[in-house]
Protein backbone atom coordinates (compact mmCIF):
# COMPACT_ATOMS: atom_id res chain seq x y z
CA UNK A 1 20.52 -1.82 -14.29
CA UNK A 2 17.15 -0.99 -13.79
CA UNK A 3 15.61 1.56 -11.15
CA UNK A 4 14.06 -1.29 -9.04
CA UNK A 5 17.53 -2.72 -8.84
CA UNK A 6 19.42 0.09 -7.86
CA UNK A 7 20.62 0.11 -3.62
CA UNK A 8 18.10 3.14 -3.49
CA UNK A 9 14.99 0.67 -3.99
CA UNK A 10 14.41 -0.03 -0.86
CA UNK A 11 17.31 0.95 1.34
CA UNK A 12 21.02 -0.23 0.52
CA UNK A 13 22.80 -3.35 2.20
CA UNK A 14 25.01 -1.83 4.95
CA UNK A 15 27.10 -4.44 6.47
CA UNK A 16 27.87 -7.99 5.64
CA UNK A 17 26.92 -10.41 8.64
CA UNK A 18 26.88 -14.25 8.38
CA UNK A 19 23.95 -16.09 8.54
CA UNK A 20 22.69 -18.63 11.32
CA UNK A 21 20.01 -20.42 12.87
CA UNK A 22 16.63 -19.17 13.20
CA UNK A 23 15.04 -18.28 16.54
CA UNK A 24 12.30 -20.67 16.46
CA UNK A 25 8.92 -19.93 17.76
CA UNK A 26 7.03 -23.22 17.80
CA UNK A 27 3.75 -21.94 16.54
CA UNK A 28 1.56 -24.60 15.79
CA UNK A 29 -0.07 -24.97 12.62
CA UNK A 30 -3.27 -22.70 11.65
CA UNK A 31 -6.46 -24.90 11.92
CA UNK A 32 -9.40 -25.09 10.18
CA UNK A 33 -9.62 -21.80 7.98
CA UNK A 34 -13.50 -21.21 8.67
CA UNK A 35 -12.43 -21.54 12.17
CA UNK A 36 -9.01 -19.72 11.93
CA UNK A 37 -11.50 -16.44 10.60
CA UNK A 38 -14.10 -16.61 13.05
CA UNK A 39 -11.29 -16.58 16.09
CA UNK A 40 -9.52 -13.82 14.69
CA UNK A 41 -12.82 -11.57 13.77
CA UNK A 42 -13.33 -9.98 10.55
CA UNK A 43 -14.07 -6.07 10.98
CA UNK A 44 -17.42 -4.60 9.04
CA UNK A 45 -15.43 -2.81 6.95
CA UNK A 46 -13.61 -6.05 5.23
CA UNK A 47 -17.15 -7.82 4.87
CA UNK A 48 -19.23 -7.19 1.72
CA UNK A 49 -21.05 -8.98 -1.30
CA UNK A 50 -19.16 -11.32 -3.09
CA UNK A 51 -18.71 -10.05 -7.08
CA UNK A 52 -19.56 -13.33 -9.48
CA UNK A 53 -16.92 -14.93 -10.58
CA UNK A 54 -14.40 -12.60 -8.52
CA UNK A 55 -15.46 -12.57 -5.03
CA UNK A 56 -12.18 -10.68 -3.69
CA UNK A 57 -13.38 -7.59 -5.34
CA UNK A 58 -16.00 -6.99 -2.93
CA UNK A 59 -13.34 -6.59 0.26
CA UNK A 60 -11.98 -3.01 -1.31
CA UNK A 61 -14.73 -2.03 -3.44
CA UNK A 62 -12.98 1.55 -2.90
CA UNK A 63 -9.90 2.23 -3.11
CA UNK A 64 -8.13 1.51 -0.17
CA UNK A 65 -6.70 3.59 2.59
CA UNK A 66 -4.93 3.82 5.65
CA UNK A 67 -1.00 4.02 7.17
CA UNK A 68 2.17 2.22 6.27
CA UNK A 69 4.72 2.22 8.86
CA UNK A 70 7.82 2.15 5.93
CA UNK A 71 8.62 6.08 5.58
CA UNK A 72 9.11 6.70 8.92
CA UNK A 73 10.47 3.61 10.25
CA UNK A 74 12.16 1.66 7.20
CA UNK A 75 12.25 -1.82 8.53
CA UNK A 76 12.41 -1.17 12.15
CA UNK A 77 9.36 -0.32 13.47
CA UNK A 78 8.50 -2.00 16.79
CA UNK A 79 5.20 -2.64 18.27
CA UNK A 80 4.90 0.77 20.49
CA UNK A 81 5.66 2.63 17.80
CA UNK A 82 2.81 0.61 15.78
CA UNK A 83 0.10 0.58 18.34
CA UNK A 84 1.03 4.53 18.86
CA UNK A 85 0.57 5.47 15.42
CA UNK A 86 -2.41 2.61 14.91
CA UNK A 87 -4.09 4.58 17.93
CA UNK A 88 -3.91 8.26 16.23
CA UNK A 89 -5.09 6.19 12.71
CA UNK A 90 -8.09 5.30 14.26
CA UNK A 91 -8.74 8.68 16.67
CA UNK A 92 -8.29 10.95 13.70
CA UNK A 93 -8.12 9.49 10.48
CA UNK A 94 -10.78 6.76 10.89
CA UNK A 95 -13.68 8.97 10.55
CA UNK A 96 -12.55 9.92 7.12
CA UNK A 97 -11.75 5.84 5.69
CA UNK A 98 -8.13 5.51 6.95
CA UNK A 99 -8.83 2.07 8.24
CA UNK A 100 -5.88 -0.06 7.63
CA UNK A 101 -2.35 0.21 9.82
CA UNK A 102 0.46 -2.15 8.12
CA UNK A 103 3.68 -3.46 9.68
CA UNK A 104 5.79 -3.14 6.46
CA UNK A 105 8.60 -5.45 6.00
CA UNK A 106 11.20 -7.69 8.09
CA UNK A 107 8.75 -7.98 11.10
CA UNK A 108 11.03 -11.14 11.52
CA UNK A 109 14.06 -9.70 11.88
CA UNK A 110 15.41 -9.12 15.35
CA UNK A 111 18.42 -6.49 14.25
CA UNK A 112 16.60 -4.55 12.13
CA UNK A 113 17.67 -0.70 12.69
CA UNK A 114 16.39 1.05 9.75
CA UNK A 115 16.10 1.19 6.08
CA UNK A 116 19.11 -0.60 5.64
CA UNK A 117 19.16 -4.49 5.26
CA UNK A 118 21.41 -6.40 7.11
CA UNK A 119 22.25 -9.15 4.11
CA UNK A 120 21.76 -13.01 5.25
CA UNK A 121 20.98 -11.69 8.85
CA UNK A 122 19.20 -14.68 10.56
CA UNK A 123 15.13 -14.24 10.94
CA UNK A 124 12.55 -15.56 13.00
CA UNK A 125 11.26 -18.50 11.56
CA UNK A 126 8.40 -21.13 13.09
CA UNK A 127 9.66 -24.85 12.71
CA UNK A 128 7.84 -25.07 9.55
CA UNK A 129 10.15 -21.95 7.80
CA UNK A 130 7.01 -19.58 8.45
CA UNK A 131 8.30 -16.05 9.16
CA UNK A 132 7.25 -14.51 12.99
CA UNK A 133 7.50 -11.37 14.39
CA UNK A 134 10.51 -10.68 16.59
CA UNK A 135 10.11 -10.80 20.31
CA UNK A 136 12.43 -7.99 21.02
CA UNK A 137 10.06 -5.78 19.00
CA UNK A 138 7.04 -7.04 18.94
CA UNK A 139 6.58 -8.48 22.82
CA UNK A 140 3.29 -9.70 22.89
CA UNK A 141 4.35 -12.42 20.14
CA UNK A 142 7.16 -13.76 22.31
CA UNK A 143 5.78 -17.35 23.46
CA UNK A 144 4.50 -18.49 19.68
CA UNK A 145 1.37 -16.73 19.36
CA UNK A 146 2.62 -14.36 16.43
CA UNK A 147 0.70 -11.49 15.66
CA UNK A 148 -2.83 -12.70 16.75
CA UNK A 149 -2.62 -10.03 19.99
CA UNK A 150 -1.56 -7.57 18.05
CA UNK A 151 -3.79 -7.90 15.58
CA UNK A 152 -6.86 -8.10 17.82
CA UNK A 153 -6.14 -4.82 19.53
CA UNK A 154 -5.69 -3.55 16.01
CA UNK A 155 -9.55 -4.87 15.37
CA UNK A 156 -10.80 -3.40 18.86
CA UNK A 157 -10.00 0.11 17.36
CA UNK A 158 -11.96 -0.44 14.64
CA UNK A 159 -8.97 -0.98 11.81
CA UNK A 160 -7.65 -3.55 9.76
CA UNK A 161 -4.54 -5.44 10.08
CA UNK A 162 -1.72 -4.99 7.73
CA UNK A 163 1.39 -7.21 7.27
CA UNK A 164 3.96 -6.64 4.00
CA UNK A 165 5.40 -9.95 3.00
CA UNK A 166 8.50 -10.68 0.43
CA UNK A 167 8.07 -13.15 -2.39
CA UNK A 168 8.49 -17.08 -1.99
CA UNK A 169 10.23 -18.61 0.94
CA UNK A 170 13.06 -17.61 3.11
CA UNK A 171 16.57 -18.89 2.07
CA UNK A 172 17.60 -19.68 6.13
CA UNK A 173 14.23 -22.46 6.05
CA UNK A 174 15.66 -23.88 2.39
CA UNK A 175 19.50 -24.19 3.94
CA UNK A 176 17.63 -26.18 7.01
CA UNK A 177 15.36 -28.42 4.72
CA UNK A 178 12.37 -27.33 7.00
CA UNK A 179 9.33 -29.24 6.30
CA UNK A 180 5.97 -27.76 4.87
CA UNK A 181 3.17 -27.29 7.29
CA UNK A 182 0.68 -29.79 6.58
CA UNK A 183 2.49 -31.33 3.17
CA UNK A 184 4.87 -33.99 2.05
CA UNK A 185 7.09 -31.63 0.36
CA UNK A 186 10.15 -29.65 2.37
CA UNK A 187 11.33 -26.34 1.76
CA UNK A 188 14.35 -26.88 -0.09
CA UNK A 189 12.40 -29.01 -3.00
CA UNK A 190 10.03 -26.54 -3.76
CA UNK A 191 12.56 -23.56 -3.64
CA UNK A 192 13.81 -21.82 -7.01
CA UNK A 193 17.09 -21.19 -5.58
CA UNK A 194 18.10 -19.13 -8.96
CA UNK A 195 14.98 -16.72 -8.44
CA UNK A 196 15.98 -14.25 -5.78
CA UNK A 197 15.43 -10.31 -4.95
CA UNK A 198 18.21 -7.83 -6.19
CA UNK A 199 17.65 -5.54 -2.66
CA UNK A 200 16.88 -7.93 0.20
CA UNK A 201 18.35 -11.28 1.15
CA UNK A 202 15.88 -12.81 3.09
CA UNK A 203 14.00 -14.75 0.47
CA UNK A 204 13.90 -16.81 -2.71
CA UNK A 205 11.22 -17.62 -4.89
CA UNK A 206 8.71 -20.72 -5.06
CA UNK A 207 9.57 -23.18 -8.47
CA UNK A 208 5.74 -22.45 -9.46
CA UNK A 209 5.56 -25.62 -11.38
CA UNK A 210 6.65 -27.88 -8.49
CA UNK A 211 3.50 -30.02 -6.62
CA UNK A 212 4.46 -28.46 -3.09
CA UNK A 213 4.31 -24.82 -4.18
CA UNK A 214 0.96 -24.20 -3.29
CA UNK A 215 1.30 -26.60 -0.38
CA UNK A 216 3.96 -23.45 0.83
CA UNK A 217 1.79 -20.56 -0.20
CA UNK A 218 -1.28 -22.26 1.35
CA UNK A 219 0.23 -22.74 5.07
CA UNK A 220 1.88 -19.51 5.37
CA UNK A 221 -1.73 -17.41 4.47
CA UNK A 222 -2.95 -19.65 6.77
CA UNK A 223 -1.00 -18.35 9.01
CA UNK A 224 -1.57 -15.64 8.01
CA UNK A 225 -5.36 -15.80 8.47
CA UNK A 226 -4.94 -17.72 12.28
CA UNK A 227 -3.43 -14.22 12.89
CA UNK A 228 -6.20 -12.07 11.70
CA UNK A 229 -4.19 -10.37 8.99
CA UNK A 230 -6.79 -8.79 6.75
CA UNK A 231 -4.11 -6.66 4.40
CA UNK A 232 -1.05 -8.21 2.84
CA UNK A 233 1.22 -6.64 0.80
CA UNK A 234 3.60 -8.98 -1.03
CA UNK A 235 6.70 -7.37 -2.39
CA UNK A 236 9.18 -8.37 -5.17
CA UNK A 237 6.22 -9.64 -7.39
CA UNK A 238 5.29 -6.90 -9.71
CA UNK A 239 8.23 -5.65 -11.30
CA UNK A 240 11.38 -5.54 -12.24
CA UNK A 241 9.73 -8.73 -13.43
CA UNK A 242 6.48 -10.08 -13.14
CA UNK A 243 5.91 -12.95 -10.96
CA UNK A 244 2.57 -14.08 -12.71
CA UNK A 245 2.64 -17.83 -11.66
CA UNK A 246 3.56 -17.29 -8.25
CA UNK A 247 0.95 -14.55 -7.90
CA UNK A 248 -1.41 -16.77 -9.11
CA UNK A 249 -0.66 -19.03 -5.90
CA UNK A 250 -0.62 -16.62 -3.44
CA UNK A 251 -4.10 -15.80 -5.07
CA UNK A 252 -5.31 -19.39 -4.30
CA UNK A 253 -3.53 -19.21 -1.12
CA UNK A 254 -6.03 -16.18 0.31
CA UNK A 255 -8.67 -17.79 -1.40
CA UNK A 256 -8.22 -20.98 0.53
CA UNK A 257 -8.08 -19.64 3.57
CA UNK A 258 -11.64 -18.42 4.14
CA UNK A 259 -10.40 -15.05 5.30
CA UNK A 260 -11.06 -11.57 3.43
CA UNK A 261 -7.46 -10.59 2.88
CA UNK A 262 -6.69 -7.39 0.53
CA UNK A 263 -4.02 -8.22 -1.73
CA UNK A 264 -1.29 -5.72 -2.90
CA UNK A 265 1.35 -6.23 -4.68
CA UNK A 266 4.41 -4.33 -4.95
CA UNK A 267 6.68 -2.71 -6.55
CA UNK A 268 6.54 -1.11 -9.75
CA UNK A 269 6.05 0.21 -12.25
CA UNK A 270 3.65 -2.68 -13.31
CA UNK A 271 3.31 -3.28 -17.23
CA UNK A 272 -0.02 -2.24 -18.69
CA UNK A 273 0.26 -5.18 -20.90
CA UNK A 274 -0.27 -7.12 -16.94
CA UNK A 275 -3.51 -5.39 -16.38
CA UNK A 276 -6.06 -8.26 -17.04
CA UNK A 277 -4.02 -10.37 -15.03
CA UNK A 278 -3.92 -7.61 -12.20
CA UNK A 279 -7.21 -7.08 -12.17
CA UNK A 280 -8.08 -10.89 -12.00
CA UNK A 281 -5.76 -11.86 -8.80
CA UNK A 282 -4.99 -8.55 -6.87
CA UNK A 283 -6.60 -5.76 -5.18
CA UNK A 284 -4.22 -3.28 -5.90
CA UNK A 285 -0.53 -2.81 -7.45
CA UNK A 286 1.90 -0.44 -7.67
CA UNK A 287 2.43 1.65 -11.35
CA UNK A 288 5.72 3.04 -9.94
CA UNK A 289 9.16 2.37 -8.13
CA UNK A 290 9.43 3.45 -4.41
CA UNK A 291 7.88 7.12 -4.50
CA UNK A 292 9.47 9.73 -2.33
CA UNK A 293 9.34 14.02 -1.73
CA UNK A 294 10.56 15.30 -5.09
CA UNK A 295 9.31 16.93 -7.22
CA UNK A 296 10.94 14.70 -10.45
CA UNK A 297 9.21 11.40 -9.21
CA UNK A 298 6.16 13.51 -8.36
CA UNK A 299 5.92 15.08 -12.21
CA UNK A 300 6.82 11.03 -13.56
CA UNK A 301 4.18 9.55 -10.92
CA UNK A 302 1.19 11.83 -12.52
CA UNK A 303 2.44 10.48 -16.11
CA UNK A 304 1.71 6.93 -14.86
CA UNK A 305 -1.33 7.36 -13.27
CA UNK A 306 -2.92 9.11 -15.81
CA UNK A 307 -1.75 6.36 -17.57
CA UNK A 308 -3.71 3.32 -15.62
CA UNK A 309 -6.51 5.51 -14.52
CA UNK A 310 -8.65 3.83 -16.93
CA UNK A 311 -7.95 0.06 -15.77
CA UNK A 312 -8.87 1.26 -12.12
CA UNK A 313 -12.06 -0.61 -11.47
CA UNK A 314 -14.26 -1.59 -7.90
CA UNK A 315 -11.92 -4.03 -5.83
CA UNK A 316 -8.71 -3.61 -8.31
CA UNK A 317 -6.43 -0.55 -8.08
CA UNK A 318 -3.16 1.28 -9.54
CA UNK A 319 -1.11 2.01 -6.86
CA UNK A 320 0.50 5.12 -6.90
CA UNK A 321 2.40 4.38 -3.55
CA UNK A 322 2.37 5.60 0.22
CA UNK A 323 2.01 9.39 0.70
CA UNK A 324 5.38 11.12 2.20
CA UNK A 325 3.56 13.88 3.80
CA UNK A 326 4.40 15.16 7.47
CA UNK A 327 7.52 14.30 8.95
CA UNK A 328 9.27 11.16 7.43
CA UNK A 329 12.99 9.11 7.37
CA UNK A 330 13.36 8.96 10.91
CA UNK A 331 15.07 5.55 10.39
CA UNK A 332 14.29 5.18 6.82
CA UNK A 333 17.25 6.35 4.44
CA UNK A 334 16.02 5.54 1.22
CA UNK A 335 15.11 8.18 -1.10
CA UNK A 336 17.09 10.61 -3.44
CA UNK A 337 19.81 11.62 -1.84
CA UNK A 338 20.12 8.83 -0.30
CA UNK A 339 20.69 8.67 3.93
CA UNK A 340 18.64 12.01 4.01
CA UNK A 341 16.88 10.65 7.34
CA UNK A 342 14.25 12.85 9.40
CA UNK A 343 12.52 15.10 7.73
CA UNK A 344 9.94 17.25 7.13
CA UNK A 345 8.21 16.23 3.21
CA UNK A 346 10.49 18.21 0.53
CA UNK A 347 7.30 19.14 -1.28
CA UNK A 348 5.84 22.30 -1.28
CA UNK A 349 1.94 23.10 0.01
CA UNK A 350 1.41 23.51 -3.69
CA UNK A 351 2.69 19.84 -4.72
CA UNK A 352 1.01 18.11 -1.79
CA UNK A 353 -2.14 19.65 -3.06
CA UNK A 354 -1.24 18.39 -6.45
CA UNK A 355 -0.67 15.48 -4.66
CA UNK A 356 -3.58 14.36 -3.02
CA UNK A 357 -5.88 15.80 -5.91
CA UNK A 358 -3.90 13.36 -8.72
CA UNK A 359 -4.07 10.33 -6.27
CA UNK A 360 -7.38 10.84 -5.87
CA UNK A 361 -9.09 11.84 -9.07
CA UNK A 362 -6.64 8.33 -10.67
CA UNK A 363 -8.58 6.26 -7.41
CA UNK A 364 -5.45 5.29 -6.23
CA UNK A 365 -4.81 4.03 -2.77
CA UNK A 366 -4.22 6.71 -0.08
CA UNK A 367 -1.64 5.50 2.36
CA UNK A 368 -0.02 7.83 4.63
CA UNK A 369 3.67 7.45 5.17
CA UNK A 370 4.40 9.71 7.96
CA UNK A 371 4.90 9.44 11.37
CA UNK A 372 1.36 10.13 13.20
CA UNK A 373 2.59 10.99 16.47
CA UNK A 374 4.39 14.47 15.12
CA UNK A 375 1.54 15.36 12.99
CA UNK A 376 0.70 19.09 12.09
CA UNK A 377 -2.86 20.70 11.52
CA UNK A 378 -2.10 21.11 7.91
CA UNK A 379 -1.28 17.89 6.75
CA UNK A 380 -4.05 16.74 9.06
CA UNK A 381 -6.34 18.70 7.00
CA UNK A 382 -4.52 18.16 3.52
CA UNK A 383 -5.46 14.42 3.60
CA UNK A 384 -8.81 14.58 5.66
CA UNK A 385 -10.81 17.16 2.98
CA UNK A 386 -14.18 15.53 2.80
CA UNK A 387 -14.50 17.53 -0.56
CA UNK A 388 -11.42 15.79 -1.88
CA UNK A 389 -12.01 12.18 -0.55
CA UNK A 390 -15.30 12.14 -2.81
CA UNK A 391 -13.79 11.85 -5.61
CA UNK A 392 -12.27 8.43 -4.49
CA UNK A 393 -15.70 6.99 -4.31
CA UNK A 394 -18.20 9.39 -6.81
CA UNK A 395 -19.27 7.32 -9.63
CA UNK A 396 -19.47 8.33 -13.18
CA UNK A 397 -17.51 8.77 -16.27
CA UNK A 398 -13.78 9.66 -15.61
CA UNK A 399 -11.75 11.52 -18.42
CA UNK A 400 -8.36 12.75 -17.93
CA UNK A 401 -6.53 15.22 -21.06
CA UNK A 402 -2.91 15.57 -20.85
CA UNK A 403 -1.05 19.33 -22.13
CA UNK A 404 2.01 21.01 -22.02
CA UNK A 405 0.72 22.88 -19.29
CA UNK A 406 -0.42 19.20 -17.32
CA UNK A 407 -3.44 17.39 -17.20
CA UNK A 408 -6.98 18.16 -17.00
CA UNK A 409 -9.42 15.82 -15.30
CA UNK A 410 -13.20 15.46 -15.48
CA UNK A 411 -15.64 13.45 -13.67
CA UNK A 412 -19.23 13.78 -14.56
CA UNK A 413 -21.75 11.48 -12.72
CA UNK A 414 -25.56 10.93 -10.39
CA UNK A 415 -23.37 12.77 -7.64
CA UNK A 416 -22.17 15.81 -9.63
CA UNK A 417 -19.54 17.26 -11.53
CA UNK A 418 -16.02 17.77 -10.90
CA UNK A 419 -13.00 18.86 -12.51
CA UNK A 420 -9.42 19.41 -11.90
CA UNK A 421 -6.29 20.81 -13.20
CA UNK A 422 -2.66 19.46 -12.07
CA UNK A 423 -0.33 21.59 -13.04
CA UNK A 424 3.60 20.41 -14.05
CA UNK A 425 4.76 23.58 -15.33
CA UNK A 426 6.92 26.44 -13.86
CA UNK A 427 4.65 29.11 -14.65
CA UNK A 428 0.93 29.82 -12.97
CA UNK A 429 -1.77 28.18 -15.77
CA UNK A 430 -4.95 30.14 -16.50
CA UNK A 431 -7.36 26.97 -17.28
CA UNK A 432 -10.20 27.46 -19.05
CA UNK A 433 -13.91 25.06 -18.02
CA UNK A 434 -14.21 22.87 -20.94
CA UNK A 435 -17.30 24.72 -23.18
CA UNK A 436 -19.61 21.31 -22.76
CA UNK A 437 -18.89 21.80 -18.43
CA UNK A 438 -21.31 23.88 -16.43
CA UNK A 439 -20.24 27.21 -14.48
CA UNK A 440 -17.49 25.89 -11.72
CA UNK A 441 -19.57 26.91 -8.43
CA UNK A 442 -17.10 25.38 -5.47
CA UNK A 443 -13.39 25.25 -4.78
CA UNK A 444 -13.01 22.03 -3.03
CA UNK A 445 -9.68 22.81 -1.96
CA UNK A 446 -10.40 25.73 -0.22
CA UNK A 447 -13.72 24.79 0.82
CA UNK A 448 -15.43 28.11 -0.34
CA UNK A 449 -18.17 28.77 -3.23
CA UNK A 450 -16.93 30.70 -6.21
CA UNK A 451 -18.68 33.41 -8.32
CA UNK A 452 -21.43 32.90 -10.37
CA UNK A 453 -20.07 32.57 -14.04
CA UNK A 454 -16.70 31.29 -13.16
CA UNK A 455 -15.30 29.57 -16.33
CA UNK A 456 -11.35 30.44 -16.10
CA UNK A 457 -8.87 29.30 -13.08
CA UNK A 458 -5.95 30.29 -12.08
CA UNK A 459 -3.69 27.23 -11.34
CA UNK A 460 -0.31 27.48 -9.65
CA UNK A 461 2.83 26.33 -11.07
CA UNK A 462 3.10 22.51 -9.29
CA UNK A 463 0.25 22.62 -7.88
CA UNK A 464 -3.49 21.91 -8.61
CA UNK A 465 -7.16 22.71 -8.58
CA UNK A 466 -10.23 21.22 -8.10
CA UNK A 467 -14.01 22.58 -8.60
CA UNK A 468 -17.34 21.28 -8.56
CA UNK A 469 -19.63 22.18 -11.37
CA UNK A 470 -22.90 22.99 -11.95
CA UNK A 471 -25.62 23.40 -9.24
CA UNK A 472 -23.69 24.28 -6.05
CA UNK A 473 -23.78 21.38 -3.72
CA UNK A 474 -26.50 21.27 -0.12
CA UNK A 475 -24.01 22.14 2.69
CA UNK A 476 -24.45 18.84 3.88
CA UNK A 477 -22.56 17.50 0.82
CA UNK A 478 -19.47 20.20 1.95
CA UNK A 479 -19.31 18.62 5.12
């Protein structure tokens, strides 16, 4: 059995509850998808110049960032709980390009509790098999309209909208033979009844060959898009096994639909071998399993993203997975051991340092995991370092070295010189500038200029550093 098929993937099955009929919301079909966009409003930061030939590129030219609400809340999280956390993302996080808030999954499912999935439990499903949010936690959908309200008091503070999605089409709208929004085709004859999740129930996948496939992927994103969903994760693609044909659809899908919608797919670890592929139909996706506070999957993650650091490219990024900083589980019970619940992160100051500087200097996505409303100063300030977040953006050559000690990372470029030092040993590592590297002149960590001639650093055991080299950068490039 593989580690993506283990209980511990994504929270274990609990209690066995018979299925039965859908509470159906009666939303009507999406309309036109010009229109659909221009209702829902598309914020600045999704909008940009369409890349030739790949025009999705251009809506997350950077790598992107912002809060997922899985850590905390596993697969309960309710709309106060959302907005609350939305509210602090945008206050305090905004500022520094934390602009996306996603409701991760089983939005649609009315007993949701926590982490753990309540297998065949009956979900909220439009007359056309479309998943909606559940009244009970997400009020302002009750009456049909689905997420649009929420989603436009997401925009109004100046964020994107984030929804996680499972694979193909859910099992309850197959048993009922719903019919396809807008196609010929039902939901039963374009199922693949024989292509189903290992950790979640709710779902079975498209048969990618069959006419009406698309016809499915089209009128949920539609959906989708009549929302104002500009972020969709879409789960139980990537790995254990790769999902290329459906991904492909859900690809057209977006595409068809007029609306700038990040794709990410999820969850790993995705097979390098996949990378052209990646690149060509998603915005980012993951290069590991579920990542949580220890220090084992922490020493493992750095292996991988060193690994796909080089196929990281504008509008297409490895995903090294959310960030469990701050206080975490509080009805979430996945992780190692497993039912650990509320907690502070497990990992030191040291290893969130080596942490943020890995995900970082690798361009991976920065998504914070924790709950917002009990955040400290320190985390606050581990994840908001303006001299850290450059390195997400700072163009130039990137060249990573791997030792017993860890890995060394360089970035030379028009905006300067950095370089960095993670490392996974026990002991403190005295790092030595590579000879063709200029004097290090600032510690971007701690914010502070260094002596003149500094060549050797002092790295502690799990944990990092980071330096600027060269000519010591105008304080308005500290700020």
């Amino acid at each position: 059995m593989s580690a993506a098929d283990t209980p511990g993937r994504r929270g274990f099955v609990r209690s066995v509850v018979g299925g039965g009929l859908a509470a159906v919301a009666g939303l009507p079909a999406a309309g036109a998808a010009a229109a659909a966009t221009a209702a829902a409003g598309v914020p600045a930061a999704v909008r940009g110049t369409a890349e030739p030939g790949l025009p999705f590129h251009a809506w997350a030219p950077t790598p992107p960032m912002g809060w997922n609400s899985w850590d905390a809340f596993g697969a309960s999280v309710t709309e106060a709980e959302y907005l609350d956390n939305a509210r602090i993302l945008a206050e305090r996080f905004l500022p520094f390009g934390y602009d996306t808030a996603t409701v991760d999954i089983q939005w649609y499912e009315a007993g949701a509790t926590s982490s753990w999935y309540r297998p065949f439990a009956p979900l909220v499903l439009d007359t056309h098999g479309r998943p909606q949010p559940a009244p009970n936690r997400f009020p302002s959908a009750a009456g049909g309209p689905g997420f649009a309200p929420l989603a436009q008091q997401v925009h109004r503070l100046g964020l994107r909208f984030g929804v996680h999605i499972m694979r193909g089409i859910p099992r309850q709208a197959v048993g009922q033979e719903l019919p396809i929004a807008g196609s010929t085709y039902r939901c039963n004859e374009v199922a693949h009844p024989g292509s189903t999740c290992s950790w979640n129930t709710d779902m079975c996948g498209v048969n990618p060959d069959h006419p009406g496939a698309f016809d499915w992927y089209r009128a949920w994103f539609a959906q989708l898009a009549a929302w104002g969903v500009d972020f969709v994760k879409v789960d139980d693609i990537a790995a254990p096994h790769y999902h290329a044909k459906e991904v492909e659809l859900i690809r057209r899908a977006i595409d068809a639909t007029g609306r700038p919608m990040v794709l990410s797919l999820s969850p790993g670890p995705s097979h390098l071998e996949q990378s052209a592929h990646l690149q060509a139909h998603a915005n980012q996706w993951r290069v590991c399993n579920d990542f949580w506070d220890t220090w084992p999957q922490l020493r493992d993650n750095l292996v991988n993203l060193v690994k796909w650091a080089p196929h990281a490219r504008p509008g297409a990024w490895p995903d090294a997975d959310m960030l469990p900083v701050g206080k975490i589980g509080l009805r979430n019970f996945d992780g190692e051991p497993a039912q650990l619940g509320e907690r502070d992160t497990r990992f030191t100051r040291d290893e969130q340092l080596l942490m943020l500087t890995a995900w970082t200097c690798a361009r991976s996505p920065l998504i914070l995991g924790n709950d917002l409303r009990r955040l400290d100063d320190w985390t606050l300030h581990l994840v908001t370092n303006p001299e850290v977040l450059v390195l997400l953006r700072a163009p130039g050559a990137r060249e990573w070295h791997s030792s017993r000690e860890g890995h060394r990372f360089v970035c030379h470029g028009p905006q300067g010189i950095w370089a960095a030092w993670l490392n996974t040993g026990e002991t403190p590592w005295s790092a030595p500038l590579p000879a063709w590297l200029p004097d290090a002149r600032r510690d971007c960590w701690a914010r502070a200029d260094l002596p003149a001639g500094t060549r050797q650093l002092t790295v502690p055991p799990h944990g990092a550093r980071l330096v600027r080299c060269g000519v010591a950068p105008r304080d308005k490039d500290k700020a």
